[in-house]
Protein backbone atom coordinates (compact mmCIF):
# COMPACT_ATOMS: atom_id res chain seq x y z
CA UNK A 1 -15.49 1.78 -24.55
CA UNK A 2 -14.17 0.39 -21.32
CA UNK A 3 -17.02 -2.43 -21.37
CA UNK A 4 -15.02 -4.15 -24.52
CA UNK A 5 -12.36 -6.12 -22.09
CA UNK A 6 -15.52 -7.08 -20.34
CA UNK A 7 -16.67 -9.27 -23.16
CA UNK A 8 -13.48 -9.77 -24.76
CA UNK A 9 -10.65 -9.46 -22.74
CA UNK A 10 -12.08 -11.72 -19.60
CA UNK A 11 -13.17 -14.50 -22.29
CA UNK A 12 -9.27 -14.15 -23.73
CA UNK A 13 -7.83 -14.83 -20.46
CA UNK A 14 -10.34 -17.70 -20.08
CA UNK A 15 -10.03 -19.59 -22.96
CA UNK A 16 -6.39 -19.50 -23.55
CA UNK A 17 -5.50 -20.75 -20.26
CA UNK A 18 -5.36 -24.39 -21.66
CA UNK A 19 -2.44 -26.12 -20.51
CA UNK A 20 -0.80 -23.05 -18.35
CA UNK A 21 1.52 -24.02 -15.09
CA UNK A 22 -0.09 -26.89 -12.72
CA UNK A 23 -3.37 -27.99 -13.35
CA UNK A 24 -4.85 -23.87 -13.85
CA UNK A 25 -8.02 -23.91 -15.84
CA UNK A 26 -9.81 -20.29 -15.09
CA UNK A 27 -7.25 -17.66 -13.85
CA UNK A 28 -9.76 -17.00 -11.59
CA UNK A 29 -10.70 -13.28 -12.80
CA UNK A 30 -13.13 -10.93 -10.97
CA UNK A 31 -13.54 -8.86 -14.10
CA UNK A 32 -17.09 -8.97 -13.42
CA UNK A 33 -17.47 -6.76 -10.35
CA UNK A 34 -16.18 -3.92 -11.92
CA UNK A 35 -19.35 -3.94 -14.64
CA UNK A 36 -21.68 -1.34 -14.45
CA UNK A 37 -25.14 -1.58 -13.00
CA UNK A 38 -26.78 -4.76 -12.60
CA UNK A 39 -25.17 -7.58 -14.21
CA UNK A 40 -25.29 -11.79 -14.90
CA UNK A 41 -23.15 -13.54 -17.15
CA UNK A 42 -23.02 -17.21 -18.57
CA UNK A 43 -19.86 -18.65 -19.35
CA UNK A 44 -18.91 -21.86 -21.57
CA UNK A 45 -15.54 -22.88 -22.87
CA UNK A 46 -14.29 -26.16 -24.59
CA UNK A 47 -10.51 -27.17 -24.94
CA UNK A 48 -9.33 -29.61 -26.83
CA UNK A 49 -5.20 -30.55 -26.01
CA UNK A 50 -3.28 -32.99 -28.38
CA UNK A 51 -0.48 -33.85 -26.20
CA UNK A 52 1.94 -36.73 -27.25
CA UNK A 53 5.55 -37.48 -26.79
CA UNK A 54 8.23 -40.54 -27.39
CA UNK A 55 9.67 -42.89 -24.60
CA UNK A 56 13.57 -42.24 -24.38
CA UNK A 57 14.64 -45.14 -22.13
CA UNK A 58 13.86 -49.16 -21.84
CA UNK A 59 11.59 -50.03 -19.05
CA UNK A 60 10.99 -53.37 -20.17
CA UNK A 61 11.04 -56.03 -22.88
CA UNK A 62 7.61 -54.77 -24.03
CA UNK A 63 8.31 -50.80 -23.74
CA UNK A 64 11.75 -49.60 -25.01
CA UNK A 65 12.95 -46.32 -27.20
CA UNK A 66 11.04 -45.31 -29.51
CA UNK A 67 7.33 -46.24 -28.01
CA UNK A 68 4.47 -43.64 -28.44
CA UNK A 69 2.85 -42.03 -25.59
CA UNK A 70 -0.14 -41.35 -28.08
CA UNK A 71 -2.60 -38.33 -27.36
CA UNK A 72 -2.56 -38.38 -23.02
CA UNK A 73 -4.14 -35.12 -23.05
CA UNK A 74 -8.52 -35.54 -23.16
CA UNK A 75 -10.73 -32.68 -23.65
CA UNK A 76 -12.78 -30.97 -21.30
CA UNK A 77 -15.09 -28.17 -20.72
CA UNK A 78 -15.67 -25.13 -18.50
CA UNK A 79 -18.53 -23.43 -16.82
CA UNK A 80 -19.02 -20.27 -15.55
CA UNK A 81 -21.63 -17.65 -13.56
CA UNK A 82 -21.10 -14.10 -12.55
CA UNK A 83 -24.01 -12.01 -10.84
CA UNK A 84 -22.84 -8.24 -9.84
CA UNK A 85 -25.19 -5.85 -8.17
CA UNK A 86 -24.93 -1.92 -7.00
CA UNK A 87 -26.66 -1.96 -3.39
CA UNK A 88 -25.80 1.78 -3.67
CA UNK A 89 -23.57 4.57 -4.66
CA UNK A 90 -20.52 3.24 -2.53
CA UNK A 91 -20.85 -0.86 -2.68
CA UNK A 92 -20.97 -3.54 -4.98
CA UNK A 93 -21.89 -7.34 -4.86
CA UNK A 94 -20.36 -9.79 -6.40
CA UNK A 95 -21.02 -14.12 -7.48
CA UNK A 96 -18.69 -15.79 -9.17
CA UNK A 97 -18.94 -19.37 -9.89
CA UNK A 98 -16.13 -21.05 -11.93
CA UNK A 99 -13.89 -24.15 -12.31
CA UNK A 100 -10.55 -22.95 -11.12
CA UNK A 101 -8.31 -25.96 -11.40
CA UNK A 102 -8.36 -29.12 -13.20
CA UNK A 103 -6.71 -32.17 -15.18
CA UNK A 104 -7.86 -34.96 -17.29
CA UNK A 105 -5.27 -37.23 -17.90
CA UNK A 106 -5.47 -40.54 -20.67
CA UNK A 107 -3.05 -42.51 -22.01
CA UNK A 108 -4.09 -44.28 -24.60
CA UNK A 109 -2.10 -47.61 -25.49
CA UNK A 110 -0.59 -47.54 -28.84
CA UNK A 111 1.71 -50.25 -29.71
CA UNK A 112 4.58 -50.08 -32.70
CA UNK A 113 7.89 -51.88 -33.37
CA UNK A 114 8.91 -50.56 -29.69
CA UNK A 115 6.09 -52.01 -27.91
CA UNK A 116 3.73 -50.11 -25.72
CA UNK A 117 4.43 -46.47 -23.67
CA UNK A 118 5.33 -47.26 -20.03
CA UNK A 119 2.82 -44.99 -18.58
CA UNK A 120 0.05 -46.65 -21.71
CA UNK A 121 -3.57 -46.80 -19.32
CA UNK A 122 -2.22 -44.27 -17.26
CA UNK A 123 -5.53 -41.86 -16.30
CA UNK A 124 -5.96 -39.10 -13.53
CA UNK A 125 -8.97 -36.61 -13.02
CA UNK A 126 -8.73 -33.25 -11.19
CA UNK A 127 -11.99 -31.55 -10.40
CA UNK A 128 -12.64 -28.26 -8.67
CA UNK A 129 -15.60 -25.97 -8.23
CA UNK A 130 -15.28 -22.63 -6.40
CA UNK A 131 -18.16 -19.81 -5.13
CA UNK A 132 -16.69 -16.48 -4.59
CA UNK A 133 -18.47 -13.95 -3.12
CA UNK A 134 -17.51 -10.29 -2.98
CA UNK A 135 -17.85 -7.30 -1.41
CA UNK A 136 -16.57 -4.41 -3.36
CA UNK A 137 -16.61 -0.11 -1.69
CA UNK A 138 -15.87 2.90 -4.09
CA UNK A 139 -13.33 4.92 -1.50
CA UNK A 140 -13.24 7.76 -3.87
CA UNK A 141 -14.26 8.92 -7.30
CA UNK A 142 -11.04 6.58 -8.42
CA UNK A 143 -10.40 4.11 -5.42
CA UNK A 144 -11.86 0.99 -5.08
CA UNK A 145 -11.46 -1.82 -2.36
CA UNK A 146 -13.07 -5.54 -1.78
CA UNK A 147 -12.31 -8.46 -0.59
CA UNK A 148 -14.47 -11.34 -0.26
CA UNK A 149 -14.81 -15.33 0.56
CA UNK A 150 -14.16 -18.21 -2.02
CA UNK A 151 -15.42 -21.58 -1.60
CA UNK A 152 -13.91 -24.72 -3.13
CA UNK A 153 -14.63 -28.51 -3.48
CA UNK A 154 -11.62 -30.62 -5.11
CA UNK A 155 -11.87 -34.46 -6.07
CA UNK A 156 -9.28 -36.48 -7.55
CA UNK A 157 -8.75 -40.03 -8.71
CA UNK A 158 -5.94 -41.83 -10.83
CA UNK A 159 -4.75 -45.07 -12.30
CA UNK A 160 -1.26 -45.92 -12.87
CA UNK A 161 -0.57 -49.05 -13.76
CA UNK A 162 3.11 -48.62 -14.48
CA UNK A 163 3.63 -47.97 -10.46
CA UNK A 164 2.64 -51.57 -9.35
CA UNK A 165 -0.69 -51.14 -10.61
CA UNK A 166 -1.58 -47.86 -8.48
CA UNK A 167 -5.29 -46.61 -8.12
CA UNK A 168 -6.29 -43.95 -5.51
CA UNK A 169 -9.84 -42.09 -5.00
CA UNK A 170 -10.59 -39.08 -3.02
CA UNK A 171 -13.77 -38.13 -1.26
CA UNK A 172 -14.78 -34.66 -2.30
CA UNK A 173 -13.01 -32.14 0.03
CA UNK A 174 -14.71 -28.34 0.55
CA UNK A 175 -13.05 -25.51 2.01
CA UNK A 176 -12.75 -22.03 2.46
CA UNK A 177 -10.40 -18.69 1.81
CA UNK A 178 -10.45 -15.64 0.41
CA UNK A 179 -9.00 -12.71 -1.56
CA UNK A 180 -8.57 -9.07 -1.19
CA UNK A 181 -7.90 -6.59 -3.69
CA UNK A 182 -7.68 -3.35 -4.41
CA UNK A 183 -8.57 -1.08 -8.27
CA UNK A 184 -7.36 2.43 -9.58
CA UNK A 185 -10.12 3.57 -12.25
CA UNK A 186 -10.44 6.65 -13.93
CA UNK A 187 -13.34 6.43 -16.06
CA UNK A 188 -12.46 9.33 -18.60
CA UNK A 189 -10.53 7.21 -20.50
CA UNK A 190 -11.47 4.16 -19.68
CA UNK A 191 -8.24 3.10 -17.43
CA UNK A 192 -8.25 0.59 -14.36
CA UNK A 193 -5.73 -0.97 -12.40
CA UNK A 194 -6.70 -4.25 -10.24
CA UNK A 195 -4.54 -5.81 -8.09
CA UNK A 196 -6.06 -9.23 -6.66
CA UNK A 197 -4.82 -11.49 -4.39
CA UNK A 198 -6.67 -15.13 -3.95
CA UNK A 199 -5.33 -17.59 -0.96
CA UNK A 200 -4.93 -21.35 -0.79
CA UNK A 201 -7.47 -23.06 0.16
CA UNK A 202 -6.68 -25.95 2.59
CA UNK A 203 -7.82 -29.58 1.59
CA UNK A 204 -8.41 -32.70 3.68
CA UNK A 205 -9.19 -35.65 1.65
CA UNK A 206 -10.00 -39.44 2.51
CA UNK A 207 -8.02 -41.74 -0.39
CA UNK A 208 -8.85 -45.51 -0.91
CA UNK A 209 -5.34 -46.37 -2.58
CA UNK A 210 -4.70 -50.26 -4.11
CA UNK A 211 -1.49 -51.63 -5.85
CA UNK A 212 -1.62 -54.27 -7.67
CA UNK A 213 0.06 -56.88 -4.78
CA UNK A 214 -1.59 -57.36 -1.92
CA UNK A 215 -2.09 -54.01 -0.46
CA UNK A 216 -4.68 -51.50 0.18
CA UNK A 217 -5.15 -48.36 2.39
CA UNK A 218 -7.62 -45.46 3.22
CA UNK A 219 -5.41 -42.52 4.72
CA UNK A 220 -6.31 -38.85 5.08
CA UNK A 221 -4.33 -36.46 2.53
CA UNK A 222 -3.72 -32.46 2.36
CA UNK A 223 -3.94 -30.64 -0.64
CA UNK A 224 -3.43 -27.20 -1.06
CA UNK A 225 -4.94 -25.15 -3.98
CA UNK A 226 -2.25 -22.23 -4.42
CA UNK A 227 -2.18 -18.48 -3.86
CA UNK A 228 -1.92 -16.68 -6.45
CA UNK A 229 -2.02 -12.92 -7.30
CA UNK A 230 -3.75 -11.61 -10.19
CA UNK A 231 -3.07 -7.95 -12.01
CA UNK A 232 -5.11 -6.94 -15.09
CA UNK A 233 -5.28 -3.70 -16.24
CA UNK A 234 -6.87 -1.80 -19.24
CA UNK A 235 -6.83 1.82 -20.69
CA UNK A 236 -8.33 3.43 -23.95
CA UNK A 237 -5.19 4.43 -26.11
CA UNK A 238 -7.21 5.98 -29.34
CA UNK A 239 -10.68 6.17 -30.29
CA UNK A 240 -12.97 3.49 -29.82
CA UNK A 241 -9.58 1.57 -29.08
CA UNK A 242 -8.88 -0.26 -25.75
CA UNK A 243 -5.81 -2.22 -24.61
CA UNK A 244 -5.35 -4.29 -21.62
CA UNK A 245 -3.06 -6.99 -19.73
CA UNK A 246 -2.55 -9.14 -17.49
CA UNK A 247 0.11 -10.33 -15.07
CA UNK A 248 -0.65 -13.89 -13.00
CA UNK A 249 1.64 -15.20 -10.26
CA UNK A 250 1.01 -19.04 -8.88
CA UNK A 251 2.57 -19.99 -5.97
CA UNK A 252 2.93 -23.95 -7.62
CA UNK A 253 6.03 -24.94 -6.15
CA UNK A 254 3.71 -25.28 -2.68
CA UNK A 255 1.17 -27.73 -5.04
CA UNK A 256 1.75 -31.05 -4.09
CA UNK A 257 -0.29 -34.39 -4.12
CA UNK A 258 1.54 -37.10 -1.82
CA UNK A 259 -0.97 -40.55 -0.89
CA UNK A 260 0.42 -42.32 1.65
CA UNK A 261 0.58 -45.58 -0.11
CA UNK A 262 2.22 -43.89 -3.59
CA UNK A 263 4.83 -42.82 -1.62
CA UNK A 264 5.35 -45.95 0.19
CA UNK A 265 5.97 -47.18 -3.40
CA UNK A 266 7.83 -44.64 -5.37
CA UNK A 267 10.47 -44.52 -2.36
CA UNK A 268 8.72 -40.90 -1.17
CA UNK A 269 8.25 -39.43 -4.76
CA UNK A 270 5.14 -37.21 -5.18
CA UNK A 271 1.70 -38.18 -7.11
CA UNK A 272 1.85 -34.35 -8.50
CA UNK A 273 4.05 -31.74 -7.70
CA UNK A 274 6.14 -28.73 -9.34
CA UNK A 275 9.69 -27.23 -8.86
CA UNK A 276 8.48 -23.65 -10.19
CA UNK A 277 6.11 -20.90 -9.36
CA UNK A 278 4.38 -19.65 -12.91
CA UNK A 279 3.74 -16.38 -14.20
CA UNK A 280 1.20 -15.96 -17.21
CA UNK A 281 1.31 -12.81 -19.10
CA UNK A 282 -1.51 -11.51 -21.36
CA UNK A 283 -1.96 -8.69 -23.90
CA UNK A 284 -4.38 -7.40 -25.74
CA UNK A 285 -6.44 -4.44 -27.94
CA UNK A 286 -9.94 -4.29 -28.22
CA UNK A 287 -11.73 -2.09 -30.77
CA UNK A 288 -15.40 -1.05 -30.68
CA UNK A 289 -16.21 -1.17 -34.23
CA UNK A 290 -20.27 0.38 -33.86
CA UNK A 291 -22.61 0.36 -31.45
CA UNK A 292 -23.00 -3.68 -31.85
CA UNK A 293 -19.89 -4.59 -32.57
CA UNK A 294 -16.64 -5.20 -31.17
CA UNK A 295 -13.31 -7.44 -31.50
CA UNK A 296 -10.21 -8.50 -30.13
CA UNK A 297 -7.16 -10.33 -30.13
CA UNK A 298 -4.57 -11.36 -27.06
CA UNK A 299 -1.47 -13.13 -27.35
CA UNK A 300 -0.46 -14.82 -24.12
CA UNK A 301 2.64 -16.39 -22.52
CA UNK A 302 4.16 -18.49 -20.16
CA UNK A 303 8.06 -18.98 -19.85
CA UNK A 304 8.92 -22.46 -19.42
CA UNK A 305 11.12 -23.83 -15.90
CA UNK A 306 13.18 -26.17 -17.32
CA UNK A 307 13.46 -29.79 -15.38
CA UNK A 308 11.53 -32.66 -15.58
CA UNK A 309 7.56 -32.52 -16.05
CA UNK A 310 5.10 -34.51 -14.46
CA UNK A 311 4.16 -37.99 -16.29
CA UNK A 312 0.44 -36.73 -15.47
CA UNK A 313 1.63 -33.25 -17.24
CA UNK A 314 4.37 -33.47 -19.51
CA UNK A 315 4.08 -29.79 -20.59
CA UNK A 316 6.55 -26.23 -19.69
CA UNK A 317 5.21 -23.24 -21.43
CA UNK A 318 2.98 -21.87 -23.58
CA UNK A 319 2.14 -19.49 -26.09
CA UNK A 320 -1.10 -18.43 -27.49
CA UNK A 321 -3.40 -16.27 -29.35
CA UNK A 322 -6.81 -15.82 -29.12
CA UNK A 323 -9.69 -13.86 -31.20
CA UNK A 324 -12.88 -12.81 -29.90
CA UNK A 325 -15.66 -10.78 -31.26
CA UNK A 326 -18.90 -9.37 -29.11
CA UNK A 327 -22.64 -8.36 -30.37
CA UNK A 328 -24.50 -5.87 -28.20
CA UNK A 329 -28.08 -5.39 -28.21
CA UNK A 330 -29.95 -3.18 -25.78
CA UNK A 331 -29.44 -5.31 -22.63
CA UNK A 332 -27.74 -8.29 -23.61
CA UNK A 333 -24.72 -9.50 -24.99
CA UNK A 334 -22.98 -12.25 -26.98
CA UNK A 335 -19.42 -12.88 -27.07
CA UNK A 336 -17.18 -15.36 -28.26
CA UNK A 337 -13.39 -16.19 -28.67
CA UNK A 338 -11.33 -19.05 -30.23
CA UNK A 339 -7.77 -19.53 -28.96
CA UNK A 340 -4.72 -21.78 -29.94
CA UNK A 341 -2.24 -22.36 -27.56
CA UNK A 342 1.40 -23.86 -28.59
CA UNK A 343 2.13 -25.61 -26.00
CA UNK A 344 6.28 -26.30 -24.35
CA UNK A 345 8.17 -28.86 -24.80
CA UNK A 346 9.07 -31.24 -21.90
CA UNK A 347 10.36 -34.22 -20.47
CA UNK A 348 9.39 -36.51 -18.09
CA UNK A 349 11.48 -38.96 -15.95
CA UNK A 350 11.28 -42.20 -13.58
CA UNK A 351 14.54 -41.95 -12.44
CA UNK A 352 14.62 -38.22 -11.14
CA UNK A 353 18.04 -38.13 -13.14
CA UNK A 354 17.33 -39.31 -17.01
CA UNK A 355 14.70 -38.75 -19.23
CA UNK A 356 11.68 -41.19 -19.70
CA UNK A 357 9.85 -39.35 -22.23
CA UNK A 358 9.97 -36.60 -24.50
CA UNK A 359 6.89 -33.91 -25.62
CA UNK A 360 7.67 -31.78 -28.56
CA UNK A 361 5.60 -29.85 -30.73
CA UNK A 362 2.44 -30.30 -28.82
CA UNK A 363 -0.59 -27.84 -28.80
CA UNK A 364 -3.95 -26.88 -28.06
CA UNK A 365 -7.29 -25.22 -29.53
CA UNK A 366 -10.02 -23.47 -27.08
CA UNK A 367 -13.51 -21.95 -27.89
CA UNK A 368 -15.89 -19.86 -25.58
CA UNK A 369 -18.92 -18.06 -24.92
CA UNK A 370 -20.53 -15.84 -22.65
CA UNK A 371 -23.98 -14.39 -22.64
CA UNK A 372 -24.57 -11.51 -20.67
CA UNK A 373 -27.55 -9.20 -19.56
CA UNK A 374 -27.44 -5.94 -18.01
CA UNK A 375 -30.46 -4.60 -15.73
């Protein structure tokens, strides 16, 4: 019974992540080390956002109230390994290979009786790849420790033409931290506790940055992927019956994204940055219907901070349910979960004291798979 969070739970909080504070794509779970035995798992998830709002201000002749930001928000897709191994009765190893953070940003340009969006052409990209590796000792019959290292790469690129016609490029940082943790388990009936802390990870980035008048610059840029701290915890409550939860705390309001040359025209204003530190919540039940089948469902939530929203993420909040089902046989397993996220409302600004934009009544839809075998 405790294996159904395994399949169902971790592909819950993977999938309905879409759209959660900052850029967060993975919640960066370590479900996998607690598996039993000798373990490997494939991941694959696909979201697709729709994410449009209306301009609330006149920028120019061409783009007044009333213009149409259009869908900004493209899809994507995530990837995932996890390899877990008993070297013996007291230690565990641990590979986890995931996509933690990301964005793909696209305005279209969409033109009606108010002319064109201001930020219409606007793109950014956000790509991140981390390797975690971890170490994990059995203290007691109940008590479990680890820690381990997590290594990142982050690239990033945008194109605003609305801010002088802005373009910047980064080189493809990699760096290094960590995460230590500690689990209560007590196997009986099915009940663990994990409490997981990840920290940032330091980035130092070369950007080529243009505008659209005669300027240009290559200029080294820190970026720090946040800290966060991670509790999930599950427990058999009836028969065959398993709930669990999760708790996830981003330290955002330390995110920030601040070229030289953007800030030399937006008068010191941040690229991306955020006011608020987030904290998802998850809960679910899992029931082990026979000895193939299982299925779940997990609502999830994410209270909104108020303010203005990015222009490259005009989104506060979320809410979302997701389904999953798993099929067991002998050694392997197939699981799968679809997830739709309504996503907050929010607005975004130019002037740091009106709004430029409003986005209401915007969502998203995410699938996933895993494939695991057990040896």
């Amino acid at each position: 019974m405790k294996h159904i969070t395994t399949a169902l739970g971790a592909l819950a909080l993977t999938t309905s992540l879409a759209h959660a504070g900052g850029v967060e794509r993975s919640g960066q779970s370590i479900a996998s080390i607690f598996e039993k035995g000798n373990f490997v798992e494939l991941s694959f998830g696909r979201v697709k956002p729709s994410v449009s709002g209306t301009q609330q201000m006149n920028v120019s002749p061409s783009s007044r109230t009333g213009a149409l930001s259009g869908d900004m928000a493209a899809d994507y897709s995530q990837f995932g390994l996890a390899v877990k191994t008993n070297v013996n009765e007291k230690v565990d190893l641990g590979l986890i290979i995931d996509q933690p953070f990301g964005a793909n940003v696209a305005y279209p340009l969409v033109l009606n009786t108010s002319g064109a969006y201001y930020a219409a052409l606007s793109t950014a990209t956000l790509k991140t790849t981390a390797v975690t590796g971890i170490v994990k000792y059995r203290a007691s019959d109940n008590l479990s420790v680890y820690g381990g290292l997590r290594y990142e790469t982050m690239s990033a690129e945008a194109s605003i033409p609305f801010i002088a016609g802005y373009t910047a490029k980064s080189d493809t940082s990699s760096a290094t931290g960590y995460l230590v943790g500690v689990a209560y388990e007590k196997p009986e009936i099915a009940l663990r506790v994990a409490l997981t802390y990840n920290s940032k990870i330091k980035h130092n980035f070369t950007v080529d940055e243009t505008l659209s008048s005669p300027a240009a610059l290559t200029a080294a840029t820190t970026v720090n992927s946040p800290q966060s701290v991670n509790l999930e915890v599950q427990s058999g409550v009836a028969k065959d019956t398993l709930a669990f939860a999760s708790v996830r705390w981003v330290n955002w309001s330390a995110f920030d994204i601040s070229p030289n040359l953007y800030k030399v025209a937006t008068s010191g204003k941040s690229l991306v940055s955020y006011d608020d530190d987030t904290i998802t919540y998850t809960l679910g039940v899992g029931r082990k219907f026979s000895d193939n089948w299982a299925g779940s469902i997990a609502l999830g939530y994410e209270k909104s901070t108020g303010g203005y929203a990015s222009n490259l993420g005009p989104t506060d909040g979320r809410t979302s349910v997701t389904v999953g089902a798993a099929y067991t046989m002998d050694k392997v397993k197939i699981s799968g979960g679809l997830s739709y996220i309504q996503i907050g409302d929010a607005q975004t600004t130019l002037t740091s004291t009106s709004a430029a934009g409003s986005f209401t009544s915007n969502h998203a839809v995410g699938a996933g798979m895993k494939i695991a075998y057990s040896f």
